[in-house]
Protein backbone atom coordinates (compact mmCIF):
# COMPACT_ATOMS: atom_id res chain seq x y z
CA UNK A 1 9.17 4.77 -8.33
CA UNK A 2 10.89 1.71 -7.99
CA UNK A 3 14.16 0.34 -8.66
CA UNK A 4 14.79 -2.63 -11.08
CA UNK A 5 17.38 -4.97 -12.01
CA UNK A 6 19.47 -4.32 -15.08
CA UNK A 7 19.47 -0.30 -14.14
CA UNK A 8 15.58 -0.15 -15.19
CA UNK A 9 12.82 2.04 -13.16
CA UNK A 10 9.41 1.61 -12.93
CA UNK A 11 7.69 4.98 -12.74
CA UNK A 12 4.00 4.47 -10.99
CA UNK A 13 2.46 7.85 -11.36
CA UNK A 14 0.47 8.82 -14.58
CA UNK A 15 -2.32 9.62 -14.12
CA UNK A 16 -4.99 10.00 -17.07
CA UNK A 17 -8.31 11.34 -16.13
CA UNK A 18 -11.28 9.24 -17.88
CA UNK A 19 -14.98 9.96 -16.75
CA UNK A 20 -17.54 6.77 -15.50
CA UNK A 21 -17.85 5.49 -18.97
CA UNK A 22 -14.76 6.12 -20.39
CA UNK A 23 -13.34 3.82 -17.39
CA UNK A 24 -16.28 1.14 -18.31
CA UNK A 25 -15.04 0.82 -21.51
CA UNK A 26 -11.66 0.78 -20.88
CA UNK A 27 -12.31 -2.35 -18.46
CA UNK A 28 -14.69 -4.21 -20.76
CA UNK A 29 -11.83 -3.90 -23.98
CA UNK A 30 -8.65 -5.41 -21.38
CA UNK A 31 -7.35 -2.50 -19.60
CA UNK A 32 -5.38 -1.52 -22.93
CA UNK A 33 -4.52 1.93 -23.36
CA UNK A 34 -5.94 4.38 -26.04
CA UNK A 35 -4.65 5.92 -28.78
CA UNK A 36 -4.80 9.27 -26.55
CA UNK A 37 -2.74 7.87 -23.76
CA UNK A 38 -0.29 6.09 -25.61
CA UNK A 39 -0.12 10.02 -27.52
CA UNK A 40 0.68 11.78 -23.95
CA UNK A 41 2.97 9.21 -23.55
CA UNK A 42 5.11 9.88 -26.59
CA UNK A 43 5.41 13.41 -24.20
CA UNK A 44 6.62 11.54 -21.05
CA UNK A 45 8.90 9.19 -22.81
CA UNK A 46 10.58 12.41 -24.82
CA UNK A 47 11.05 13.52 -21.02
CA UNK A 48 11.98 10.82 -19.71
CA UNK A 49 15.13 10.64 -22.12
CA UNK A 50 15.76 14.15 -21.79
CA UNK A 51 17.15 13.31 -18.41
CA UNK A 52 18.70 10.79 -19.45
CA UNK A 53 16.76 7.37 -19.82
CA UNK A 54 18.21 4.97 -23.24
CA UNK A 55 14.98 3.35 -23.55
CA UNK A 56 10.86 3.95 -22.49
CA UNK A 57 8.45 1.43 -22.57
CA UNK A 58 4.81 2.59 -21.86
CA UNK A 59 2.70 -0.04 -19.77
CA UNK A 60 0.37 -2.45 -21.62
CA UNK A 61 -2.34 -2.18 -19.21
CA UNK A 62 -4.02 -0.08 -17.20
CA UNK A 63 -4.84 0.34 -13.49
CA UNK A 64 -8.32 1.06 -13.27
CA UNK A 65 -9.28 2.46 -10.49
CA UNK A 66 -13.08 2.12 -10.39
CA UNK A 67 -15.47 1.26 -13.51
CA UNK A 68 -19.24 0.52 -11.41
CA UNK A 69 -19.79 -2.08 -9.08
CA UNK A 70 -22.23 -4.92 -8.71
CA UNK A 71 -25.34 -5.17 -7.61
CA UNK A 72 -27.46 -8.31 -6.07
CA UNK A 73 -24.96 -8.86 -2.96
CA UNK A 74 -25.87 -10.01 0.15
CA UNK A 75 -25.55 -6.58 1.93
CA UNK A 76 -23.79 -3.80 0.04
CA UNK A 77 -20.86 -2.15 2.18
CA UNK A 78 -21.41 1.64 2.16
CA UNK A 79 -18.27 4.13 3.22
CA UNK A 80 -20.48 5.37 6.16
CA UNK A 81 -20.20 1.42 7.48
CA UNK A 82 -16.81 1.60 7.10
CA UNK A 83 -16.46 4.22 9.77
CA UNK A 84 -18.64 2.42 11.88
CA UNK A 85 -15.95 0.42 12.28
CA UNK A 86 -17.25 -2.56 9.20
CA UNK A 87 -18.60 -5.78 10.60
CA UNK A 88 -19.27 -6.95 14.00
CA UNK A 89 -16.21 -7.58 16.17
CA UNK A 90 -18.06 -10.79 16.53
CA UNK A 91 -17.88 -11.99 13.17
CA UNK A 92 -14.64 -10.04 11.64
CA UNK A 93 -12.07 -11.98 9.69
CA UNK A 94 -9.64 -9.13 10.00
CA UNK A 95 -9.13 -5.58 10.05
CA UNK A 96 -8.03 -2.95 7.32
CA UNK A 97 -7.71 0.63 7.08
CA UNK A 98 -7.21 2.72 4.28
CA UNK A 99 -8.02 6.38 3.32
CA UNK A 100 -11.15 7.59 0.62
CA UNK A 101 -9.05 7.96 -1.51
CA UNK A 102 -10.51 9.80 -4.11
CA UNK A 103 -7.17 11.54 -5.64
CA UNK A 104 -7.69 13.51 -8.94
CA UNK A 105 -11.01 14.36 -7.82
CA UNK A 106 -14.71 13.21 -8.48
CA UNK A 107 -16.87 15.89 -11.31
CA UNK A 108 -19.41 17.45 -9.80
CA UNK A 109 -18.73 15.57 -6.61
CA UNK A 110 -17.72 19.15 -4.53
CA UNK A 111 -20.84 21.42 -6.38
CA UNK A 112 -23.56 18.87 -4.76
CA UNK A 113 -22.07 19.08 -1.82
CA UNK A 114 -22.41 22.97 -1.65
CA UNK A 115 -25.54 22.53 -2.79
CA UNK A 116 -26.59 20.60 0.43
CA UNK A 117 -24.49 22.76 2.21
CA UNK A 118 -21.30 20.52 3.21
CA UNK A 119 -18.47 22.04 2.81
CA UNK A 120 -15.83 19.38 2.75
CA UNK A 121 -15.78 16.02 1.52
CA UNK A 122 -13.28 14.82 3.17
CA UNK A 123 -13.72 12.28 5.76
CA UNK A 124 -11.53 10.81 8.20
CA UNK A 125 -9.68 7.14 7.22
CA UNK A 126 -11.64 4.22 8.25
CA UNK A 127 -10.34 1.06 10.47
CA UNK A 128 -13.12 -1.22 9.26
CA UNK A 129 -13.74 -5.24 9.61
CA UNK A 130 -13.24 -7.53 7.20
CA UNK A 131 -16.38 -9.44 6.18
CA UNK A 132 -17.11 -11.39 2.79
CA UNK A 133 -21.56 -10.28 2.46
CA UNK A 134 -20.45 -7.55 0.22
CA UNK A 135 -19.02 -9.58 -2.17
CA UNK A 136 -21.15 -12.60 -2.26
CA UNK A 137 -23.54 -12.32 -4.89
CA UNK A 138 -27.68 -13.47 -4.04
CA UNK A 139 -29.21 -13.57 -7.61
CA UNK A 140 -26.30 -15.71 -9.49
CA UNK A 141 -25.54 -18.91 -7.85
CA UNK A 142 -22.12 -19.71 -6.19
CA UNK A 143 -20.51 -16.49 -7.48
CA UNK A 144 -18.80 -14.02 -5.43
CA UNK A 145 -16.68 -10.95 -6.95
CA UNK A 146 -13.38 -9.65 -5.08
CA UNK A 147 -12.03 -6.56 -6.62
CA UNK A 148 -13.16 -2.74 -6.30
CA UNK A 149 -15.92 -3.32 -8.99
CA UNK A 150 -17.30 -5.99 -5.53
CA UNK A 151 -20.47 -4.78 -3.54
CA UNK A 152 -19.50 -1.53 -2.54
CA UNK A 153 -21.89 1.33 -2.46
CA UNK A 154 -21.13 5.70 -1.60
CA UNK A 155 -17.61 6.08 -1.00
CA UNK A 156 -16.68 2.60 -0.33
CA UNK A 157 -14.69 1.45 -2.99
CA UNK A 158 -12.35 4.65 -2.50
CA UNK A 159 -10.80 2.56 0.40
CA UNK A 160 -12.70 -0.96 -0.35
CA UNK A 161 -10.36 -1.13 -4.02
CA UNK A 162 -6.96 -1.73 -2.42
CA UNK A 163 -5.58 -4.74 -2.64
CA UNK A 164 -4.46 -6.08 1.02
CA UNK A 165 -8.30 -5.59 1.82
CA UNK A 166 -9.16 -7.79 -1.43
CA UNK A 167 -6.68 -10.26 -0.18
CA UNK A 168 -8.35 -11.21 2.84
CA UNK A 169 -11.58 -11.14 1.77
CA UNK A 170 -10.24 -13.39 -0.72
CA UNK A 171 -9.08 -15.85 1.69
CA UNK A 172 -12.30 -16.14 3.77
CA UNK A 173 -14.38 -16.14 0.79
CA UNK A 174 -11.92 -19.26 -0.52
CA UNK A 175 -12.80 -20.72 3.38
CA UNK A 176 -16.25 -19.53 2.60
CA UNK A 177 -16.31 -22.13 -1.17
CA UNK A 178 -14.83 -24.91 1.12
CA UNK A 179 -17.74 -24.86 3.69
CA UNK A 180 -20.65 -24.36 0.85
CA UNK A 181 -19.14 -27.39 -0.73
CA UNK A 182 -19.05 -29.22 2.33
CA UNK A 183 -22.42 -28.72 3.43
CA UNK A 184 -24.27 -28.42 -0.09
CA UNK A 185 -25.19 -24.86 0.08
CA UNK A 186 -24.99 -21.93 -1.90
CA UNK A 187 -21.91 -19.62 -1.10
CA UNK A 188 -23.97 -16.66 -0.18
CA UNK A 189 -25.23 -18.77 2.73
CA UNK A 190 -22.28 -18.92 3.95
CA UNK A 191 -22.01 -16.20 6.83
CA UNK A 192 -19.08 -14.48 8.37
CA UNK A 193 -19.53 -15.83 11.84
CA UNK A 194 -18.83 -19.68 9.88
CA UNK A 195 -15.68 -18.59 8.19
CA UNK A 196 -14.20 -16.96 11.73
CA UNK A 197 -15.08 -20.00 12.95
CA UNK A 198 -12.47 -22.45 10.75
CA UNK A 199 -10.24 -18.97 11.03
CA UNK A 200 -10.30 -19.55 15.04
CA UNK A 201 -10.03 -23.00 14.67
CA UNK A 202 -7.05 -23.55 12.76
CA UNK A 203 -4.92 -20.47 14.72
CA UNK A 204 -5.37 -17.90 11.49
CA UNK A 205 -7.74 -14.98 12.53
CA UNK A 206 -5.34 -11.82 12.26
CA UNK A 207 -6.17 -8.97 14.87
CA UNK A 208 -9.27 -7.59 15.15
CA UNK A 209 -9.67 -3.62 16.03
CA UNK A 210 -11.94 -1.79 14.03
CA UNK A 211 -13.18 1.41 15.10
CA UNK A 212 -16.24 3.50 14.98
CA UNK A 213 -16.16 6.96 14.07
CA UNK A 214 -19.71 7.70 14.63
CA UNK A 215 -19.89 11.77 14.26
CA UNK A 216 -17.56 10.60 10.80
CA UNK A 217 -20.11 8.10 10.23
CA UNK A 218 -23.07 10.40 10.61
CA UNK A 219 -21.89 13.16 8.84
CA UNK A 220 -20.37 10.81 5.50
CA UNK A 221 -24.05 8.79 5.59
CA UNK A 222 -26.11 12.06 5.54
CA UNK A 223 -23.87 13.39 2.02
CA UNK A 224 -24.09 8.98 0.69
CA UNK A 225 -27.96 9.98 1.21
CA UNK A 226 -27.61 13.06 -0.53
CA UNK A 227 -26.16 11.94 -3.11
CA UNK A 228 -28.66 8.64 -3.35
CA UNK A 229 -26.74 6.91 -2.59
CA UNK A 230 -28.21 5.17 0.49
């Protein structure tokens, strides 16, 4: 909830459960919402000035929280890397942490895990290294994607979508253009060890402290596998 000028609130918390291809839609027609959200709504906004509110306005777009993920990156960035702590201390360009967060749940996510006999999928939050591989593409030239549809494989892009993590891989992949440019090569040659370097250089690499959680690790790799996803 926050508070706006003019006596206005903006109320953050509707949540409207799609499934994979319902969200892939939504994100290929602009995020706009459907006749059946802007229906529940007309339920929230009735609400809403029940309690007192003159006016509702229902948002024009829509957060969507995940709808796929490319493919063709330089090295995909699985959830059971992120507990490992991300990339090498010697080539970071920050550190982030963030939980799964898988809230409202993912179908049939808990039933293969009893299958396989897991009982909880759950896993602890990972402090992970920033890198920019996972979002530089190999098979399309000079194109790299920041956002939680990036490189991100498993349970990655549970913690990989948020925003302050897109931010600075954002910046080093903008470092990252500067250098291919520079040196007339393609942007997925450009490594992370290059881009710490210019971050070193010109006083701007943030703190790096990412941590490996290796029985977390171990245990979240073994369900990505069951689940094919490694």
């Amino acid at each position: 909830m926050a508070i706006l000028p003019g006596g206005r609130l903006s109320w953050n918390a509707l949540l409207c459960k799609v499934n994979g291809s319902e969200a892939e839609e939504f994100a290929k027609a602009g995020a706009k919402p459907s006749a059946k959200i802007l229906e529940e709504m007309n339920f929230v906004e009735t609400w809403l000035k029940g309690i007192g509110a003159k006016a509702v306005k229902p948002a024009s777009e829509l957060y969507i929280r995940h709808a796929g993920n490319i493919t063709g990156v330089v090295d995909p960035l699985y959830g059971s890397q992120m507990l490992l702590g991300g990339t090498p201390n010697w080539s970071a360009l920050g550190t982030f942490g963030y939980h799964f967060d898988v809230r409202g749940g993912i179908e049939g996510l808990g039933n293969r895990a009893s299958e396989n006999g897991i009982k909880s999928v759950s896993f602890s939050k990972p402090i992970f290294n920033i890198g920019i591989q996972h979002a530089q593409i190999k098979t399309v030239p000079n194109l790299a994607v920041v956002s939680p549809g990036s490189g991100f494989q498993g349970f990655a892009s549970s913690a990989g979508r948020i925003v302050e993590f897109n931010a600075g891989v954002g910046q080093a992949l903008g470092i990252a253009a500067i250098t291919a440019l520079l040196s007339g090569r393609n942007l997925s040659n450009v490594s992370n060890s290059e881009v710490r370097k210019v971050l070193l250089s010109t006083k701007q690499l943030p703190r790096v402290y990412g941590y490996a959680n290796n029985n977390e690790a171990k245990k979240l790799k073994n369900f990505e596998s069951l689940l094919v996803l490694v």
